[in-house]
N, C-alpha and C. Protein backbone atom coordinates (compact mmCIF):
# COMPACT_ATOMS: atom_id res chain seq x y z
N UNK A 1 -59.23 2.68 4.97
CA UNK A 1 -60.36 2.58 5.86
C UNK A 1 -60.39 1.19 6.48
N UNK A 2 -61.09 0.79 7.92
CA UNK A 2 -60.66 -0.18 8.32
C UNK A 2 -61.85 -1.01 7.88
N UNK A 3 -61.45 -2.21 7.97
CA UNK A 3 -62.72 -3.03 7.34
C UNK A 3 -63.30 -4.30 8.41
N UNK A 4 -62.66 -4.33 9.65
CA UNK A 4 -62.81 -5.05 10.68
C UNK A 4 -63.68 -4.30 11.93
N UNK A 5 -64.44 -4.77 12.34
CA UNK A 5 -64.55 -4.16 14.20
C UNK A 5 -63.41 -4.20 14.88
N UNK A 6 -62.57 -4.86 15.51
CA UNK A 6 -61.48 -4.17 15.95
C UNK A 6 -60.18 -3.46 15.17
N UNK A 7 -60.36 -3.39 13.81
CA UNK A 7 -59.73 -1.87 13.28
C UNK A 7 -60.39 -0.93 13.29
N UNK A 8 -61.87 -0.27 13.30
CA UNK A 8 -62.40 0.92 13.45
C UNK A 8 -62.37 0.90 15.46
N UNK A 9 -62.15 -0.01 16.25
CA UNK A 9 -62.05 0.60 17.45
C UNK A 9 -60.82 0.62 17.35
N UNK A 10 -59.20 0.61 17.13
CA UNK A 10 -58.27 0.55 17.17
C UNK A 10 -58.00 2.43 16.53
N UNK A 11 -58.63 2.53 15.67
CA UNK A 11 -58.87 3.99 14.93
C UNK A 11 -59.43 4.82 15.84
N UNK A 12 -60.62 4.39 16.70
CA UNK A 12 -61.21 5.44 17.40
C UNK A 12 -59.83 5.39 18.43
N UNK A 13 -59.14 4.13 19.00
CA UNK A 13 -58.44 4.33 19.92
C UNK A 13 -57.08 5.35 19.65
N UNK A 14 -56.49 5.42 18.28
CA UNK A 14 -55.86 6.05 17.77
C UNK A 14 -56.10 7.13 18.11
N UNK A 15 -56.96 8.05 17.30
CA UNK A 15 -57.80 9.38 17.59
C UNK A 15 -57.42 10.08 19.01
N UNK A 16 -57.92 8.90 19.77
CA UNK A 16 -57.84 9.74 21.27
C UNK A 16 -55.92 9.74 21.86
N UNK A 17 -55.71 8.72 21.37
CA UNK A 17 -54.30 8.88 21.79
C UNK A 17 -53.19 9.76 21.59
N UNK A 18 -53.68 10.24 20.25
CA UNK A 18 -52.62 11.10 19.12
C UNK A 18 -53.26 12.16 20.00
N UNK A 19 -54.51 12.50 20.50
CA UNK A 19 -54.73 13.84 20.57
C UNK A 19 -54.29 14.13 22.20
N UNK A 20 -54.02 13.25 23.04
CA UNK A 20 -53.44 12.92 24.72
C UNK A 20 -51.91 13.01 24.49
N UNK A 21 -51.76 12.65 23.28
CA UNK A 21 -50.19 12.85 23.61
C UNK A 21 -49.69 13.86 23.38
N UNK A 22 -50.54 14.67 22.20
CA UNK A 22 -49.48 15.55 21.35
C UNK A 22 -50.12 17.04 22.41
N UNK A 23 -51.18 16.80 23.23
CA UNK A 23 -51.48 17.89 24.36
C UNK A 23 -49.81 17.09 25.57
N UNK A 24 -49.62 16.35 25.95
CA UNK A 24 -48.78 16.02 26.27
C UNK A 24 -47.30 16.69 26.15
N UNK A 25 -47.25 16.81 25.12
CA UNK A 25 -45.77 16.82 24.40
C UNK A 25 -45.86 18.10 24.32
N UNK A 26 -46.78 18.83 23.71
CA UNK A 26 -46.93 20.77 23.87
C UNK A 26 -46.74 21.21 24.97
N UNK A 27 -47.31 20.28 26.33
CA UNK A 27 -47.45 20.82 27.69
C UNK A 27 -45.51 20.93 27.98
N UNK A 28 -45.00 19.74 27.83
CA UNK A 28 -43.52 20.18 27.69
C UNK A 28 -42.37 20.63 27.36
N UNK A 29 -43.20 20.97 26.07
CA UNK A 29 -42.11 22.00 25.08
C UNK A 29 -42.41 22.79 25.82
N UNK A 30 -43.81 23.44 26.18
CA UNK A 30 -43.86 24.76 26.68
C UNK A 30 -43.06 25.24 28.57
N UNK A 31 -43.22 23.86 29.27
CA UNK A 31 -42.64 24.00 30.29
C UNK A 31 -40.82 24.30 30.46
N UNK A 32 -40.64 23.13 28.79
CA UNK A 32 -38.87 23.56 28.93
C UNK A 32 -38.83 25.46 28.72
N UNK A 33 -39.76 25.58 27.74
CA UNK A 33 -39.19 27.19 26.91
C UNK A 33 -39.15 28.33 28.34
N UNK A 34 -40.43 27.80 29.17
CA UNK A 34 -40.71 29.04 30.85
C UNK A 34 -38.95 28.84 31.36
N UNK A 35 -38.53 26.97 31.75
CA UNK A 35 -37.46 27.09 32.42
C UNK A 35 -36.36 28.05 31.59
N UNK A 36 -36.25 27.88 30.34
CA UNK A 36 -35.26 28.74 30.05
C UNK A 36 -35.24 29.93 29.93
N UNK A 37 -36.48 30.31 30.08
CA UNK A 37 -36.43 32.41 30.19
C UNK A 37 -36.04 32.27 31.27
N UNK A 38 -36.52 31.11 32.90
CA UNK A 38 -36.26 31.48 34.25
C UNK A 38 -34.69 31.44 34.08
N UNK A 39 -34.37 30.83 33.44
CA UNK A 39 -33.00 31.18 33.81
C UNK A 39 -31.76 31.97 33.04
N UNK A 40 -32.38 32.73 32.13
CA UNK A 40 -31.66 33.40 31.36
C UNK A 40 -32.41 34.81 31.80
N UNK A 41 -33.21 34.80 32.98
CA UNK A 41 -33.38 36.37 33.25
C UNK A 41 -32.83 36.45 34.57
N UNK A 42 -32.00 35.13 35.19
CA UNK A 42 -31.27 35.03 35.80
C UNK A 42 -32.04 34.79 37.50
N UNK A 43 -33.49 34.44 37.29
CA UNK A 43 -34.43 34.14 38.80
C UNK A 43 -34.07 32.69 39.27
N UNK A 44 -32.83 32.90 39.80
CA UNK A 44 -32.85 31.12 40.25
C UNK A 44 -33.93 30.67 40.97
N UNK A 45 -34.68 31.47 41.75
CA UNK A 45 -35.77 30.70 42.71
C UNK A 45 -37.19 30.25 41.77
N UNK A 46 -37.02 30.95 40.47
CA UNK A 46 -38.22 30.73 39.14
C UNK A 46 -37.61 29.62 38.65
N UNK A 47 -36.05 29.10 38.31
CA UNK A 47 -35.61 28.59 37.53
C UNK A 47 -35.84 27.14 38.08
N UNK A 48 -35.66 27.29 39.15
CA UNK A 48 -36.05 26.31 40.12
C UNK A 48 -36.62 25.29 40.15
N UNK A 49 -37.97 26.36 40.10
CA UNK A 49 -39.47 25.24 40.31
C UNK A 49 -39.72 25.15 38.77
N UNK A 50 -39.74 25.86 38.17
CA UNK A 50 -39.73 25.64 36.77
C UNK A 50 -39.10 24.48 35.93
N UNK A 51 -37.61 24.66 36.74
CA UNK A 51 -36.79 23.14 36.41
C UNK A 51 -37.93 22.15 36.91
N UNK A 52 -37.96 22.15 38.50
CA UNK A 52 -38.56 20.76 38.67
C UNK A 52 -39.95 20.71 37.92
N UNK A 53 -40.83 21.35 37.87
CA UNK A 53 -41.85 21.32 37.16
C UNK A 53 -41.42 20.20 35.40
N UNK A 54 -40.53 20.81 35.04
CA UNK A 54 -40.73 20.57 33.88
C UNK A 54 -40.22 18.84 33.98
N UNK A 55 -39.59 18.32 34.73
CA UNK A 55 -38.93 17.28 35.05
C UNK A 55 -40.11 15.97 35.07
N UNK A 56 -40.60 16.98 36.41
CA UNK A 56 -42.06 15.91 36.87
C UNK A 56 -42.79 15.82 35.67
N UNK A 57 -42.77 16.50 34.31
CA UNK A 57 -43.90 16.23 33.42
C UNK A 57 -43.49 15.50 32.62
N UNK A 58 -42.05 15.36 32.35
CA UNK A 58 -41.01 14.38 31.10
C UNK A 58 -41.08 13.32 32.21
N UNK A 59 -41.17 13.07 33.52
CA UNK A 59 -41.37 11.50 34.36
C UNK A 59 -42.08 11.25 33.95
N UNK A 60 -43.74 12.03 33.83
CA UNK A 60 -44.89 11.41 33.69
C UNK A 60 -45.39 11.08 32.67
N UNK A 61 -44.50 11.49 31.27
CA UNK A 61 -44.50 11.14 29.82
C UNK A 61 -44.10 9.86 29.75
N UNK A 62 -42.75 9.86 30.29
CA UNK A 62 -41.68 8.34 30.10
C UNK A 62 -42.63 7.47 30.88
N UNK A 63 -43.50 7.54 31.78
CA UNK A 63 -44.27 6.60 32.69
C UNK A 63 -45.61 6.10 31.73
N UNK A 64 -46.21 7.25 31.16
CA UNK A 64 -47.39 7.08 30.39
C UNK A 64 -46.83 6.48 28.76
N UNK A 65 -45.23 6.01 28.36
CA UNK A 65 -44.99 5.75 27.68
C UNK A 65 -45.12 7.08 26.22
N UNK A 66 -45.39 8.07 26.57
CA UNK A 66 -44.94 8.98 25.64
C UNK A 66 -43.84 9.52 25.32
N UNK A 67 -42.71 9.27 25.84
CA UNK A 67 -41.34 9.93 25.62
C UNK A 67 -40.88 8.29 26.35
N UNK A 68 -39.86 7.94 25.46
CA UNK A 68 -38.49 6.75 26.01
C UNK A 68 -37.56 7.54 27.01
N UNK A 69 -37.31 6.61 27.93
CA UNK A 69 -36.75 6.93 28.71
C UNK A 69 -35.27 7.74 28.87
N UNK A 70 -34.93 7.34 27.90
CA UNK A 70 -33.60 8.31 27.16
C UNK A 70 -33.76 9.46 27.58
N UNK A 71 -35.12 9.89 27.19
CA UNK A 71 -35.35 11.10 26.60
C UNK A 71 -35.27 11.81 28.41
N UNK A 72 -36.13 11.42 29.12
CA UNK A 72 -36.15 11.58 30.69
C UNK A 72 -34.77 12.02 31.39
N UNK A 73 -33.84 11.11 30.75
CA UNK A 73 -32.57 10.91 31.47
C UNK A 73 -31.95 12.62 30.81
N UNK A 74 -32.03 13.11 29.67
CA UNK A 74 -31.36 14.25 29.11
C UNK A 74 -32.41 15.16 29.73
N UNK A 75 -33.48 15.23 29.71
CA UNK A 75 -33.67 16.60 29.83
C UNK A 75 -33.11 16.89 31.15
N UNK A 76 -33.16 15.48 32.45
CA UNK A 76 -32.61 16.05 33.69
C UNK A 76 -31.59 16.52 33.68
N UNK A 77 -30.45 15.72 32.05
CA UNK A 77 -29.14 16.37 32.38
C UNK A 77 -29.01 17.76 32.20
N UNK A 78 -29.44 18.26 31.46
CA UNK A 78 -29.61 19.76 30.89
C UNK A 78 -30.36 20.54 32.04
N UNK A 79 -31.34 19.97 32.84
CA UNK A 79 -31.94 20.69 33.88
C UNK A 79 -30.55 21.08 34.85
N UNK A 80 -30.19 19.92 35.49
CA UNK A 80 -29.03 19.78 35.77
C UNK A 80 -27.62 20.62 36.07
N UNK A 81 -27.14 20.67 34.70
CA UNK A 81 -26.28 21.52 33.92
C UNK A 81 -25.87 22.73 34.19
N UNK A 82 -27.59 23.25 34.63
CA UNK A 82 -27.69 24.51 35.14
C UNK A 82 -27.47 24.89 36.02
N UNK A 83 -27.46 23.89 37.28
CA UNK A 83 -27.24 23.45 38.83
C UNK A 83 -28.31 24.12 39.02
N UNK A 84 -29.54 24.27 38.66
CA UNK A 84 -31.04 24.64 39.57
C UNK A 84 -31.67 23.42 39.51
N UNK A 85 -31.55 22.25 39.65
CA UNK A 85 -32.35 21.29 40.22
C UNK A 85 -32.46 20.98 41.53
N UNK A 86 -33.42 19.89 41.62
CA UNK A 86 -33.20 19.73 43.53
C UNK A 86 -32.27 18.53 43.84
C-alpha cells in the first residue's frame, strides 16, 4: 500500500493506464484476428482495409507508447507478406 501522496496518485494513475492499454491491446488482437479471416476467405478488398485498419491502430499504440516500435515494424511486415497493404 502506498504510504506517500504521490504514490496513491501514481496508483490511481496506474489504474487508469492498465485499464487504456489493455482496451488498447484487445482492440488489436481483435483487428489482427478480422484481417486474417479477410484473408483466408480469400476477400482481398476486406483484407485490405482490414490490413490497413489494423496497421493504423499498432501506429497509434507505438505513438501512445503501448507497443515498441519493433513491434509496429512486424506487424506491417506480416500485413505486407500478404501483398494486401497500401
Amino acid at each position: 500500500m502506498a504510504n506517500t501522496k504521490s504514490a496513491l496518485k501514481n496508483d490511481r494513475k496506474r489504474v487508469v493506464r492498465t485499464v487504456r492499454n489493455r482496451s488498447m491491446k484487445t482492440r488489436i488482437k481483435t483487428l489482427f484476428k478480422k484481417f486474417q479471416e479477410d484473408v483466408s476467405s480469400g476477400n482481398a478488398d476486406a483484407a485490405k482495409s482490414s490490413g490497413i485498419s489494423y496497421i493504423s491502430a499498432v501506429d497509434k499504440a507505438v505513438k501512445k507508447k503501448i507497443f515498441h516500435a519493433h513491434c509496429s515494424d512486424r506487424a506491417k511486415s506480416r500485413v505486407s507478406k500478404q501483398g494486401l497493404s497500401a
